[in-house]
N, C-alpha and C. Protein backbone atom coordinates (compact mmCIF):
# COMPACT_ATOMS: atom_id res chain seq x y z
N UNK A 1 -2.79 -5.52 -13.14
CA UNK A 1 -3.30 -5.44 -11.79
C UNK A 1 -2.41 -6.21 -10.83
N UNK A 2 -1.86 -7.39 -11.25
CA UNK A 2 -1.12 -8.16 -10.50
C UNK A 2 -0.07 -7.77 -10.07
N UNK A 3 0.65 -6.79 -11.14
CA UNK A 3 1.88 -6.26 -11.05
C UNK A 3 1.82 -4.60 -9.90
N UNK A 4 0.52 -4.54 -9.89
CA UNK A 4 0.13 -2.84 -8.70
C UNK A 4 0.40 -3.81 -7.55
N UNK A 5 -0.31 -4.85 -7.10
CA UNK A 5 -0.48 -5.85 -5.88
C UNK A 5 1.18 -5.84 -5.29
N UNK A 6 2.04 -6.84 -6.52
CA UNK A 6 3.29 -7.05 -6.28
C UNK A 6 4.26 -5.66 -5.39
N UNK A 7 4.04 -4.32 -6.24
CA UNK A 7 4.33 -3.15 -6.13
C UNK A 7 4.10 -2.41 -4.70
N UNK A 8 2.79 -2.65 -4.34
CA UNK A 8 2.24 -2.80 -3.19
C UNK A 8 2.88 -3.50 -1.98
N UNK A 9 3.20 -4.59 -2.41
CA UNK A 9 3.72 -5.60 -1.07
C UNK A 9 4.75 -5.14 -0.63
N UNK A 10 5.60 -4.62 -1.36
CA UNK A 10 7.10 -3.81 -1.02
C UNK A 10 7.04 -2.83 0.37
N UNK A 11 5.81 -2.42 0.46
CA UNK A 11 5.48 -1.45 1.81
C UNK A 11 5.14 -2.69 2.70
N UNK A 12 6.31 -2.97 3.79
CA UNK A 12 6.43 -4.02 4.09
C UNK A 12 4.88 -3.61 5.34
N UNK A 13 4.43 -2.31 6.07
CA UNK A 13 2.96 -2.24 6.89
C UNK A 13 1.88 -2.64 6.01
N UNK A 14 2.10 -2.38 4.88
CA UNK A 14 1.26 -2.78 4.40
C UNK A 14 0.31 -4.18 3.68
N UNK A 15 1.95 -4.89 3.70
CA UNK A 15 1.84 -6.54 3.47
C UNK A 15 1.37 -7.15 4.47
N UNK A 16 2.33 -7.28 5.80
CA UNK A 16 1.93 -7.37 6.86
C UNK A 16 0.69 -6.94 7.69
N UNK A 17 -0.23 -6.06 7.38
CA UNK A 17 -1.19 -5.14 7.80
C UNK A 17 -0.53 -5.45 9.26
N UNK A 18 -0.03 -4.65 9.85
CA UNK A 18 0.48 -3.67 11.33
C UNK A 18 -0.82 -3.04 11.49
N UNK A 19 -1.25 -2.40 10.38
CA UNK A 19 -2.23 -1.46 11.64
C UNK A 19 -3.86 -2.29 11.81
N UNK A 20 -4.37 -1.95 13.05
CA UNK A 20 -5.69 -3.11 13.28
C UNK A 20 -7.04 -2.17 12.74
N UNK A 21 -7.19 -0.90 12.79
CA UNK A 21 -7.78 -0.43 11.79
C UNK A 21 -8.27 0.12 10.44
N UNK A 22 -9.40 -0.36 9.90
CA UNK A 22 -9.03 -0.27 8.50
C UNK A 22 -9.03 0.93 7.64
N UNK A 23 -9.63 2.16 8.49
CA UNK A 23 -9.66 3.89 7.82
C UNK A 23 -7.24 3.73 7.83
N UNK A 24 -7.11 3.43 8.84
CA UNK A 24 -5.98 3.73 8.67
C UNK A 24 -5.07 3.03 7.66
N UNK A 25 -5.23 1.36 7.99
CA UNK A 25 -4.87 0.59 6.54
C UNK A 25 -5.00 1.18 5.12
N UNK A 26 -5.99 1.84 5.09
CA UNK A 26 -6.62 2.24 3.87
C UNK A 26 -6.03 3.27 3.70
N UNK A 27 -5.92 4.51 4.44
CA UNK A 27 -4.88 5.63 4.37
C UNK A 27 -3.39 5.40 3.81
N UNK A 28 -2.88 4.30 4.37
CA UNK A 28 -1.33 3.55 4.14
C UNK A 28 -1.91 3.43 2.91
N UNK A 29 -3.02 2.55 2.25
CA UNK A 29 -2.81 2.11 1.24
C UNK A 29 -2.76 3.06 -0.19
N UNK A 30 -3.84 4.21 0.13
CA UNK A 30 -3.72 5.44 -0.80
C UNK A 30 -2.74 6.08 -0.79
N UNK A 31 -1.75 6.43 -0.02
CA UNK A 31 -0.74 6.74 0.34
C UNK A 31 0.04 6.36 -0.92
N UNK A 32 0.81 4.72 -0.75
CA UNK A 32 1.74 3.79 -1.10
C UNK A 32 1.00 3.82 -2.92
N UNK A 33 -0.09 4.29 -2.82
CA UNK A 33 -0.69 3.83 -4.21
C UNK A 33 -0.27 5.31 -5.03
N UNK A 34 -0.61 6.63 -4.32
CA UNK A 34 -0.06 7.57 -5.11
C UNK A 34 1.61 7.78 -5.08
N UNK A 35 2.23 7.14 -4.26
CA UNK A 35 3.75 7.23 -4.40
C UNK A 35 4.34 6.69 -5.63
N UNK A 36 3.50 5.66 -5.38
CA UNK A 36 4.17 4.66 -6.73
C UNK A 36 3.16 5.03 -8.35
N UNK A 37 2.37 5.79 -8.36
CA UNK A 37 1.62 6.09 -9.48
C UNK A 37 2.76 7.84 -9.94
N UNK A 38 3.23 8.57 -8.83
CA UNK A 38 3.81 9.16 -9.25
C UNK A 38 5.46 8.98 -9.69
N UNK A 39 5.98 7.67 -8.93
CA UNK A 39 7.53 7.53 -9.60
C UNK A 39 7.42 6.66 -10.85
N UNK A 40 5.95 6.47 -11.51
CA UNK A 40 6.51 5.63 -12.58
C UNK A 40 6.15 6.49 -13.30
C-alpha cells in the first residue's frame, strides 16, 4: 500500500492537491491510479 501512495506522489497535482475540489481531486486520482495499474 505504501508503495501505491509513493507511486502516486509522482503526479506532482496530485501531491500538491492544485485542485480545490474534491469530485475533481478524486477524478485526478482514479485517473493516475488506472495509469499506473495498467503500466505495471
Amino acid at each position: 500500500m505504501e508503495r501505491a501512495f509513493n507511486k502516486l506522489k509522482n503526479w506532482r497535482g496530485l501531491a500538491t492537491r492544485y485542485d480545490k475540489h474534491a469530485l475533481i481531486y478524486r477524478g485526478g486520482m482514479v485517473l493516475a491510479s488506472i495509469v499506473l495499474w495498467l503500466s505495471a
